[in-house]
C-alpha atoms as a PDB file:
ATOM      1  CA  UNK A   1       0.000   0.000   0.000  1.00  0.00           C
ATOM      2  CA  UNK A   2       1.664   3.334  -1.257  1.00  0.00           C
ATOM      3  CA  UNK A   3       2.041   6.549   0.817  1.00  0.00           C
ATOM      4  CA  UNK A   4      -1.450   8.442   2.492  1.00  0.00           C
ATOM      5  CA  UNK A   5      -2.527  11.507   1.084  1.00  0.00           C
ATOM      6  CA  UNK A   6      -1.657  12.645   4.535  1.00  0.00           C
ATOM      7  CA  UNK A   7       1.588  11.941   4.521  1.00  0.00           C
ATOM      8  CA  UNK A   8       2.321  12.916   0.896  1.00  0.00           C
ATOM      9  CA  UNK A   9       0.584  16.111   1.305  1.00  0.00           C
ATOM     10  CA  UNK A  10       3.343  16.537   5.273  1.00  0.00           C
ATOM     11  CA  UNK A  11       6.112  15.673   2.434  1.00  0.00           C
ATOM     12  CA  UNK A  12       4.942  18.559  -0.044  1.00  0.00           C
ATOM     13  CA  UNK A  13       5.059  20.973   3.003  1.00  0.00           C
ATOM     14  CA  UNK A  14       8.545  20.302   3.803  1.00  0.00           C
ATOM     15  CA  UNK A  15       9.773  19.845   0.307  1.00  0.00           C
ATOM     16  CA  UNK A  16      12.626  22.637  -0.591  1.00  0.00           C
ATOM     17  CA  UNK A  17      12.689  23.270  -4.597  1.00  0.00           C
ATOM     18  CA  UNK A  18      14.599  20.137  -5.818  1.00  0.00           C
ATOM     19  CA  UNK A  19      12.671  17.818  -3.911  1.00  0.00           C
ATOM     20  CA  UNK A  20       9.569  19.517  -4.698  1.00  0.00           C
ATOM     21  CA  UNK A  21      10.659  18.558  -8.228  1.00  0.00           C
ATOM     22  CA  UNK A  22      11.059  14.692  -7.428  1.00  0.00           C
ATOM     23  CA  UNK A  23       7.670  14.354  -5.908  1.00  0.00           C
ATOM     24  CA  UNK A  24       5.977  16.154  -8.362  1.00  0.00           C
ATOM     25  CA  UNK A  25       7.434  13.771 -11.152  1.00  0.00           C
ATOM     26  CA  UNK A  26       7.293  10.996  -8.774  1.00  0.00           C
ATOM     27  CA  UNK A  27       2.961  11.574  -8.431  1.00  0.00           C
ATOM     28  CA  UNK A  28       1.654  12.767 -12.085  1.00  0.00           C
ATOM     29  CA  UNK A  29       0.021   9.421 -12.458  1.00  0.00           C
ATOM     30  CA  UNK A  30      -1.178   9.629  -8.818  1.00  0.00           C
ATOM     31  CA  UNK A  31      -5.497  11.153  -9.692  1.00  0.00           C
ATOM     32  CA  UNK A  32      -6.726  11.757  -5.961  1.00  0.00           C
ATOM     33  CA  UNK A  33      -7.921  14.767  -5.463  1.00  0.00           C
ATOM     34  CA  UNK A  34      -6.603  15.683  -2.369  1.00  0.00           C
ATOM     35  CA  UNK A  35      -2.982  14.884  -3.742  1.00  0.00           C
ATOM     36  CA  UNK A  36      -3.356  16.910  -6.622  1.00  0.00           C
ATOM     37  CA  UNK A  37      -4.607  19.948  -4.273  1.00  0.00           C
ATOM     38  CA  UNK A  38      -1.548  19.336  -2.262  1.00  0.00           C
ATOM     39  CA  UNK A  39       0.677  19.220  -5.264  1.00  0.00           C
ATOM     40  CA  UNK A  40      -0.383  22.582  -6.305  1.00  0.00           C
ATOM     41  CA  UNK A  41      -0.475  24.061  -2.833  1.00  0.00           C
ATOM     42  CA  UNK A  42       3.278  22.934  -3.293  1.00  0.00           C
ATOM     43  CA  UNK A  43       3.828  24.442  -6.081  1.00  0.00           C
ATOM     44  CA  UNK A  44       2.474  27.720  -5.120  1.00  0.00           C
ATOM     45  CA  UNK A  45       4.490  27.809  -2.248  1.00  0.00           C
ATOM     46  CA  UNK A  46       7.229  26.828  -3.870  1.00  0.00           C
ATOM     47  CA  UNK A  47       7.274  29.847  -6.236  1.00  0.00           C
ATOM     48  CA  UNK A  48       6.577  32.733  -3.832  1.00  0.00           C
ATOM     49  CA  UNK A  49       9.523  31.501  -2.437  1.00  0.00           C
ATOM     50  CA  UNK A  50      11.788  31.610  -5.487  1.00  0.00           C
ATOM     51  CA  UNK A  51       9.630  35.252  -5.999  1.00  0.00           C
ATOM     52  CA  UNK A  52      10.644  36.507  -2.655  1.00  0.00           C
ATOM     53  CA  UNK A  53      14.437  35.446  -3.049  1.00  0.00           C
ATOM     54  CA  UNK A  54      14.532  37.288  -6.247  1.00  0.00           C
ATOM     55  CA  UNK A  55      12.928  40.061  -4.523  1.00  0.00           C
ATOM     56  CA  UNK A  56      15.459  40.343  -1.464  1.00  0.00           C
ATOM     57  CA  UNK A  57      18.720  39.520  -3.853  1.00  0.00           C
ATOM     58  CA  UNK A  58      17.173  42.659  -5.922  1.00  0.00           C
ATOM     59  CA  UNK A  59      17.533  44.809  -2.841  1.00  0.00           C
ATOM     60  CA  UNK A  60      21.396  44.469  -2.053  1.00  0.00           C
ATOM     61  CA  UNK A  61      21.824  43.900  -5.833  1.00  0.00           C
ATOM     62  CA  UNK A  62      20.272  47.347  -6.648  1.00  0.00           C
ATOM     63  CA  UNK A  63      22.025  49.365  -3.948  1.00  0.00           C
ATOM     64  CA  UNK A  64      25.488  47.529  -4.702  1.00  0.00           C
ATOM     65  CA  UNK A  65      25.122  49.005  -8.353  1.00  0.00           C
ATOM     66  CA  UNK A  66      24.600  52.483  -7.012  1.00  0.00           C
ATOM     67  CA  UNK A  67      27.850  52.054  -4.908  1.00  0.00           C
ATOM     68  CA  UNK A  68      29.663  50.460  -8.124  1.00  0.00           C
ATOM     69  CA  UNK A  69      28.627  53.454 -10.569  1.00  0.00           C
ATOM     70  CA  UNK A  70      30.590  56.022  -8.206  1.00  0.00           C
ATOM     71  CA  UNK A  71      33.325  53.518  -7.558  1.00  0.00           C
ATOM     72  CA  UNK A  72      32.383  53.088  -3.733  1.00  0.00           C
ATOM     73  CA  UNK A  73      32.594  50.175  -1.634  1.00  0.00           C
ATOM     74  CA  UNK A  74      30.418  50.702   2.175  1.00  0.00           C
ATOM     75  CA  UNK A  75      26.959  52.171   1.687  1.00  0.00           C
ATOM     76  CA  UNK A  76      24.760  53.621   4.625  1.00  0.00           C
ATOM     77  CA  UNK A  77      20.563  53.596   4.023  1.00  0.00           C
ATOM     78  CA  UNK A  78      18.793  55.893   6.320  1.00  0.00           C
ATOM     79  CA  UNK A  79      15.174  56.697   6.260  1.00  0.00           C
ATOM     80  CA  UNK A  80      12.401  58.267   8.645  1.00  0.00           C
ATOM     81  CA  UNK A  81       9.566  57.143  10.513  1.00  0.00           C
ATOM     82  CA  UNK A  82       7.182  59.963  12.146  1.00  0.00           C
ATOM     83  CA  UNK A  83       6.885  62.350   9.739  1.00  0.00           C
ATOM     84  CA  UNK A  84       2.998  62.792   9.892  1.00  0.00           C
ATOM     85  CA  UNK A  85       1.823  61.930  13.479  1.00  0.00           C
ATOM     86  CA  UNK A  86       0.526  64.477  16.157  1.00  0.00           C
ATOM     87  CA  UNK A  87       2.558  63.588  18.995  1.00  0.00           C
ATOM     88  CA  UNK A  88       6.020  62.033  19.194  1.00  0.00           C
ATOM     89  CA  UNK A  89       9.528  62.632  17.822  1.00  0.00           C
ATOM     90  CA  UNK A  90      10.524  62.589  14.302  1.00  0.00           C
ATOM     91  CA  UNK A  91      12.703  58.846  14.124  1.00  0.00           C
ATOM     92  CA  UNK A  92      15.785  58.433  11.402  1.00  0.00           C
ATOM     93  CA  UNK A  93      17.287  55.076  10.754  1.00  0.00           C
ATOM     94  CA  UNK A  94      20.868  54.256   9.902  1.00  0.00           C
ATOM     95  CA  UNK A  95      22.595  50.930   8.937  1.00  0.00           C
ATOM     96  CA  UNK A  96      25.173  49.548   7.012  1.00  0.00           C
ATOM     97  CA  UNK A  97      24.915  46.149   5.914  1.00  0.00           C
ATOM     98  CA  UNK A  98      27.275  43.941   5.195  1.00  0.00           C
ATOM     99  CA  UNK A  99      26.821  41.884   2.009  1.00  0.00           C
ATOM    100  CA  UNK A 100      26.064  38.587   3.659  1.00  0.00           C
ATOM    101  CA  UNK A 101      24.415  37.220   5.174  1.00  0.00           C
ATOM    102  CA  UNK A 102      21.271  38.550   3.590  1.00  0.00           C
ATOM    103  CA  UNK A 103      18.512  39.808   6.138  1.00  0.00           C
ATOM    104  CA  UNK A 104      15.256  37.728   5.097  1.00  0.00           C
ATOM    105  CA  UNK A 105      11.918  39.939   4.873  1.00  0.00           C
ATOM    106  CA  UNK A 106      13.393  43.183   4.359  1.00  0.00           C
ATOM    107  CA  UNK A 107      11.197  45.776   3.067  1.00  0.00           C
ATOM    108  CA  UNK A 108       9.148  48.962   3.205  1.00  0.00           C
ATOM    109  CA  UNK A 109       8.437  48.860   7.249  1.00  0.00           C
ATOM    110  CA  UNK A 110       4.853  49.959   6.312  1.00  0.00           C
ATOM    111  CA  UNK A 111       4.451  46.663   4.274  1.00  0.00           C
ATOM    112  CA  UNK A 112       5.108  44.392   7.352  1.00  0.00           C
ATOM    113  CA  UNK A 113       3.499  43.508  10.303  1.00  0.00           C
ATOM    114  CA  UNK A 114       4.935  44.191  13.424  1.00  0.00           C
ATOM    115  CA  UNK A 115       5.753  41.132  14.971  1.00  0.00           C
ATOM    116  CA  UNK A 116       7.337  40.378  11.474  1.00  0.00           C
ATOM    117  CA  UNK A 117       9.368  44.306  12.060  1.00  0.00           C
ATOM    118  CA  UNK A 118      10.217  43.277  15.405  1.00  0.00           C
ATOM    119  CA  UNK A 119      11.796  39.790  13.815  1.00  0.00           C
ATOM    120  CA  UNK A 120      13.647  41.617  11.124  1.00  0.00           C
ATOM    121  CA  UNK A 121      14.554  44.603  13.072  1.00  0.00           C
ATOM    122  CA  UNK A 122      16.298  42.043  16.046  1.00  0.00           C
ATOM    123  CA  UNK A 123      18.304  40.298  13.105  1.00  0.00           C
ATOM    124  CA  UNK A 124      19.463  43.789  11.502  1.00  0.00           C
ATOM    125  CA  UNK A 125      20.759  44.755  14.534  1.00  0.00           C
ATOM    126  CA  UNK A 126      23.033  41.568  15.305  1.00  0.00           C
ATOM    127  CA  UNK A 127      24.377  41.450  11.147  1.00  0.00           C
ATOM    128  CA  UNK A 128      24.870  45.444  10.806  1.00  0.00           C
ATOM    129  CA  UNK A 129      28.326  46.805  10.464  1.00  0.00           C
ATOM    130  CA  UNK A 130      26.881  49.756  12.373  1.00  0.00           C
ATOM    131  CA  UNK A 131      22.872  51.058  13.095  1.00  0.00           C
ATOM    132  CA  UNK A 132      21.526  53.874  14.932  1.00  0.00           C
ATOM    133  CA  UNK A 133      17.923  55.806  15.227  1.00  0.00           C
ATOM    134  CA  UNK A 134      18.068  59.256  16.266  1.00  0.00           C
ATOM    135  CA  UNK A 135      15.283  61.534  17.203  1.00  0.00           C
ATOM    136  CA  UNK A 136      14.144  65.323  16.910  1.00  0.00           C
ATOM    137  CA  UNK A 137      11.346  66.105  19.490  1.00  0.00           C
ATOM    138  CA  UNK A 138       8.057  67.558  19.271  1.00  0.00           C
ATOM    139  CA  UNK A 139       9.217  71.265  20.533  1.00  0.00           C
ATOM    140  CA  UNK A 140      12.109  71.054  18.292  1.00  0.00           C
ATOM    141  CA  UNK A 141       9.709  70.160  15.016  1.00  0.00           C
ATOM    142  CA  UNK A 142       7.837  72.887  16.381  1.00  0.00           C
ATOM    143  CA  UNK A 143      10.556  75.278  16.518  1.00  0.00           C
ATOM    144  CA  UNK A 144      12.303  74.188  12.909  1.00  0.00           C
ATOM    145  CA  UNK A 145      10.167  73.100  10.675  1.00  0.00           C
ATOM    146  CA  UNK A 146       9.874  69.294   9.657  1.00  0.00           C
ATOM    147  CA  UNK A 147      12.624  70.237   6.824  1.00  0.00           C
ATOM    148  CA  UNK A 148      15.048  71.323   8.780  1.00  0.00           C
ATOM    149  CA  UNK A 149      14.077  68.501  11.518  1.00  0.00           C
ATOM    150  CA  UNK A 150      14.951  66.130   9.469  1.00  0.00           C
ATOM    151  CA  UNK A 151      18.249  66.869   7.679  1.00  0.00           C
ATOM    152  CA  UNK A 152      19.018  67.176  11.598  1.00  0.00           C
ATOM    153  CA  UNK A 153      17.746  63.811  12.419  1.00  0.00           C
ATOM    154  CA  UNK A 154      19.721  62.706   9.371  1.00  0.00           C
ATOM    155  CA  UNK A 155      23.124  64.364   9.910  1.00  0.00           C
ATOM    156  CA  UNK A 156      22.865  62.889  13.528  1.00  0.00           C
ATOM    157  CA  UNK A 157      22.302  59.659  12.432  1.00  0.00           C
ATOM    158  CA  UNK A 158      25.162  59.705   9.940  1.00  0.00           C
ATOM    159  CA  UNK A 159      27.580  61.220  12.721  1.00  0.00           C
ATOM    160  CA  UNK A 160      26.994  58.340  14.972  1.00  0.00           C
ATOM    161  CA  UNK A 161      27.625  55.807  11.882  1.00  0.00           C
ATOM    162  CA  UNK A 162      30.600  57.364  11.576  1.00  0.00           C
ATOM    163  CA  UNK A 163      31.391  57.804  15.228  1.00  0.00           C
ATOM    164  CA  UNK A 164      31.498  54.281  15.472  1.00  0.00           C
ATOM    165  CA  UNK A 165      34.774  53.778  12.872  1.00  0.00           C
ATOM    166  CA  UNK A 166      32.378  53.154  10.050  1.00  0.00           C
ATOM    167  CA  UNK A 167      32.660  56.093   6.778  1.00  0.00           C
ATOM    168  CA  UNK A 168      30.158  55.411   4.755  1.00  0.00           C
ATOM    169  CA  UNK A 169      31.015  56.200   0.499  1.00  0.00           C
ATOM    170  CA  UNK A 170      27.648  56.306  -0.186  1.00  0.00           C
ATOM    171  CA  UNK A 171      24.791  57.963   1.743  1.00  0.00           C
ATOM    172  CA  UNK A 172      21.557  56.331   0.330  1.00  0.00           C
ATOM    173  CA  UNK A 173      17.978  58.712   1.196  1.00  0.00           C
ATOM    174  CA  UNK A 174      14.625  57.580   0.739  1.00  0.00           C
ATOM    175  CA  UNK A 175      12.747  59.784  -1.534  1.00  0.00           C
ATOM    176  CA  UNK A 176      13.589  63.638  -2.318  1.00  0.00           C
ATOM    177  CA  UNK A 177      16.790  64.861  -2.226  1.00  0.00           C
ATOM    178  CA  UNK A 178      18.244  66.671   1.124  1.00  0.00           C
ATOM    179  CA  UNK A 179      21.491  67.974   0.288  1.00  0.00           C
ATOM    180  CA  UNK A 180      22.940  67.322   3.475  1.00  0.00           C
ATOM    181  CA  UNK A 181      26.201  65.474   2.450  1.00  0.00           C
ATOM    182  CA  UNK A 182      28.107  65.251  -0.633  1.00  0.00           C
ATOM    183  CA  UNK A 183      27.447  61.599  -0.871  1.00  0.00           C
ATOM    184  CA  UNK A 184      24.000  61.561  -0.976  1.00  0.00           C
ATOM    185  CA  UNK A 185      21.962  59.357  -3.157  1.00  0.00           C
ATOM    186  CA  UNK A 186      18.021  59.760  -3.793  1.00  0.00           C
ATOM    187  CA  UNK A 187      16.184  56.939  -4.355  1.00  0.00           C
ATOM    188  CA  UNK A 188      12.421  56.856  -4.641  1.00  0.00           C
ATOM    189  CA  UNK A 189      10.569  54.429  -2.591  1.00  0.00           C
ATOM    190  CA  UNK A 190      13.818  53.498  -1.284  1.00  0.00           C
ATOM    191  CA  UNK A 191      12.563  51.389   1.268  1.00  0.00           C
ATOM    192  CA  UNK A 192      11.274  49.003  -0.696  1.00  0.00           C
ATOM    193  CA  UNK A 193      14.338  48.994  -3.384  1.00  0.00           C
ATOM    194  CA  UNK A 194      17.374  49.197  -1.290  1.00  0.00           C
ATOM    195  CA  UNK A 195      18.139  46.875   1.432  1.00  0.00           C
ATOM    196  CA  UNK A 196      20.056  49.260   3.466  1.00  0.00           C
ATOM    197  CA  UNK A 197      17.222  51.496   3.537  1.00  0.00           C
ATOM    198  CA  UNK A 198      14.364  48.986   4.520  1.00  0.00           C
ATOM    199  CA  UNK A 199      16.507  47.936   7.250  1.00  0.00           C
ATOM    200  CA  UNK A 200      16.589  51.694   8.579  1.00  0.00           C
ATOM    201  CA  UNK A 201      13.031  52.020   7.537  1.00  0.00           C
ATOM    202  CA  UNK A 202      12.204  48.817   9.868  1.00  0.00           C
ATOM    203  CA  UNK A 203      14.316  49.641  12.645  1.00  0.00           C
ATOM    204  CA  UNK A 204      13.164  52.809  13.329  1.00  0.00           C
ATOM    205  CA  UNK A 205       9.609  51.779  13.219  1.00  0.00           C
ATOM    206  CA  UNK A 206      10.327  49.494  15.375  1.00  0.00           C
ATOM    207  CA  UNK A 207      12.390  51.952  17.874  1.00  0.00           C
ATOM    208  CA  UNK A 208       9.884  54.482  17.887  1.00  0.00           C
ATOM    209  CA  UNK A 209       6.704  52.473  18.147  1.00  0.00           C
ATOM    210  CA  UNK A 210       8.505  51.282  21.349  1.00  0.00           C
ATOM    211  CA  UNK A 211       9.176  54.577  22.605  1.00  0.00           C
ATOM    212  CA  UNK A 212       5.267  55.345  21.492  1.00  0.00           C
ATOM    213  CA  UNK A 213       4.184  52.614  24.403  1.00  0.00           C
ATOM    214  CA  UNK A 214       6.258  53.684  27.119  1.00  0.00           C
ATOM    215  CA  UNK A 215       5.010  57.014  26.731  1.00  0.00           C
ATOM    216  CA  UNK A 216       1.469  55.531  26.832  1.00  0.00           C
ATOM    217  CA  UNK A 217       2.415  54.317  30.399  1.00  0.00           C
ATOM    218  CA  UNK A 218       2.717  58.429  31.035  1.00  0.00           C
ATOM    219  CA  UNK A 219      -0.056  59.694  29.320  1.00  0.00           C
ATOM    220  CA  UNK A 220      -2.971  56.384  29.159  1.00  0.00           C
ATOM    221  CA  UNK A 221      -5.990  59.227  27.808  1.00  0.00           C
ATOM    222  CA  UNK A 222      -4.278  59.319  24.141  1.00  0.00           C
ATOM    223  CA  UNK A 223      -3.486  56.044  23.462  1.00  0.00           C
ATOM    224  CA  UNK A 224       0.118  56.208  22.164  1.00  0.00           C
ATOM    225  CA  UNK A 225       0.375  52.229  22.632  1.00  0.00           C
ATOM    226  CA  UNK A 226      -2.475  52.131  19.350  1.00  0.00           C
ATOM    227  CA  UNK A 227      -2.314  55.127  17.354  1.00  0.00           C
ATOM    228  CA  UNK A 228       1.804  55.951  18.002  1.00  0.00           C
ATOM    229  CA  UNK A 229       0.780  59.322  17.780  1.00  0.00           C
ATOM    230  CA  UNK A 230      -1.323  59.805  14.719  1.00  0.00           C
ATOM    231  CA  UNK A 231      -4.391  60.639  14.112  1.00  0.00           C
ATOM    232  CA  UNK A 232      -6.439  58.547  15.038  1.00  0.00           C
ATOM    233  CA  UNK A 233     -10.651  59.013  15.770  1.00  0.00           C
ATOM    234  CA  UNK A 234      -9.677  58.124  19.634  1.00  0.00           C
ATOM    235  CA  UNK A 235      -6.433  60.396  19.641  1.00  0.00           C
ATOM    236  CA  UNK A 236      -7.632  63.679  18.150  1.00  0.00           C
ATOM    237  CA  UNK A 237     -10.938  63.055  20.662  1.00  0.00           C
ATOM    238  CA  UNK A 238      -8.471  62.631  23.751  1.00  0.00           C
ATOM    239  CA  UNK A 239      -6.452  66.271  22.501  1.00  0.00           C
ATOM    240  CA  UNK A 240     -10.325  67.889  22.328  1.00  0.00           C
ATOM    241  CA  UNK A 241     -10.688  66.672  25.822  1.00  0.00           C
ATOM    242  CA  UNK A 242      -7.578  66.994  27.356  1.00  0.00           C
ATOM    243  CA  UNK A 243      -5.706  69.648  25.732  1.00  0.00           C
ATOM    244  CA  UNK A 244      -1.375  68.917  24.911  1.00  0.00           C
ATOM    245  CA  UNK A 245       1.094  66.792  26.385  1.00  0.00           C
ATOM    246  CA  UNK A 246       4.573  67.851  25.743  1.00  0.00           C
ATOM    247  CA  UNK A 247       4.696  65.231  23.299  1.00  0.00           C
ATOM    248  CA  UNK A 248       2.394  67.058  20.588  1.00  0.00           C
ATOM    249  CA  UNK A 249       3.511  68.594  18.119  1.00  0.00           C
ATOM    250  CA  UNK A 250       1.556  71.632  18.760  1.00  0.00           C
ATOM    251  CA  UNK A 251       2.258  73.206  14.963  1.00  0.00           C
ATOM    252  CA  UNK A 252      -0.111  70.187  14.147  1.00  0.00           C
ATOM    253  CA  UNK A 253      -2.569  70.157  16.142  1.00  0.00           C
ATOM    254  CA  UNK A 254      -3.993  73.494  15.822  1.00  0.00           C
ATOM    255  CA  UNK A 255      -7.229  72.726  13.940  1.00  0.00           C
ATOM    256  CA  UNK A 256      -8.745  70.594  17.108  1.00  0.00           C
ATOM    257  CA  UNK A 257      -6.860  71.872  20.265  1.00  0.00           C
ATOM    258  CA  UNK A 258      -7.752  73.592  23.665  1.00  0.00           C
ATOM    259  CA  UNK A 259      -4.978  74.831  25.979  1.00  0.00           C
ATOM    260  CA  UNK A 260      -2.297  72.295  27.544  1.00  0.00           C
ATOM    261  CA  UNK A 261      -3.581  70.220  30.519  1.00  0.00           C
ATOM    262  CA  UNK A 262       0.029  70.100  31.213  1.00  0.00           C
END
């Protein structure tokens, strides 16, 4: 008596590529249905995971090029996280990669979920040649200007990369150029093209939107832990009722705000 369709469908599961390949040879003349489903279950699988290697080797392939076409060698991403919300600091991401091993997952933090950005954030930090976040507060945005906030944020960021022994040839920026350094590259939608970037992109998500629940533990009415500091139904509700924490970003709140509470 040959194999269940049980146990041929826990082989399909656990197949890699070449083996995939055997088995599927190995069952064409096999007609049950629930093989055949399994077969192409296996087969789908199979190819989103050749699609999603292709995807990731695109990522360090694509920023390598960039370094190769000005003759550079180490290559720092950085990106920002906090741009639009209400409350909270502006976050900037920095990391240099090295070329192996690759970081599986990365891409645009937005397109993740976050136990998947907490995974993939953990594993950037223990490969990276160097990483940092760096912040600009709320009373700082306030004062500045988001502009001028972030080519802060971002010269911060690249003076602890550099801080730490590592000079960076080429200074890769998600989305509109910044002039802040002579060896800045703009790339648009970085984050999901450049590896370098999505890691920064990821990691400071993931930094901030930890910083976003401890603050929650100091100010429970706006619900930092869920919204991070947008604006949210719940959160722009909370400012109507109790007025500004420091944390606000009071240049953005002015179309739904009472005086400060605090």
């Amino acid at each position: 008596m040959g194999p269940t369709v049980a146990e041929i469908r826990q082989r399909l599961q656990e197949a890699g590529a070449r083996e995939f390949a055997v088995l599927e040879r190995s069952l064409v003349a096999d007609t049950r249905k629930g093989v055949r489903d399994a077969v192409e279950v296996a087969r789908r699988r199979i190819e989103a995971e050749q699609a999603e290697r292709e995807r990731l080797a695109s990522l360090y392939a694509f920023e390598r090029a960039l370094a190769e076409a000005r003759g550079a060698g180490v290559v720092v991403g950085l990106d920002e996280v906090g741009r639009g919300p209400l409350a909270g600091p502006l976050a900037v991401g920095a990391v240099v990669l090295p070329p192996e091993p690759a970081v599986e997952g990365l891409n645009d933090s937005k397109q993740l979920k976050a136990e998947v950005r907490e995974r993939i954030a953990l594993e950037v930090k223990q490969v990276a040649v160097a990483w940092t976040v760096e912040y600009v507060e709320a009373a700082d945005i306030d004062a500045a200007g988001m502009t001028a906030s972030l080519v802060t944020a971002f010269r911060r960021a690249l003076a602890h990369i550099e801080a730490a022994g590592v000079r960076p040839d080429v200074v890769l920026l998600d989305g509109n150029p910044l002039r802040l350094d002579d060896r800045e590259v703009n790339v648009v939608k970085g984050d999901c093209r450049c590896a370098s970037i999505a890691a920064a992109s990821i990691v400071a998500k993931v930094e901030r939107d930890a910083l976003m629940c401890r603050y929650a533990e100091d100010y429970p009415e706006y619900g930092f832990d869920s919204c991070k500091g947008y604006a949210s139904p719940a959160h722009i509700e909370a400012i109507k009722r109790f007025g500004l924490t420091p944390l606000h970003r009071a240049t953005f709140c002015t179309a739904f705000t009472q005086p400060t509470l605090f």
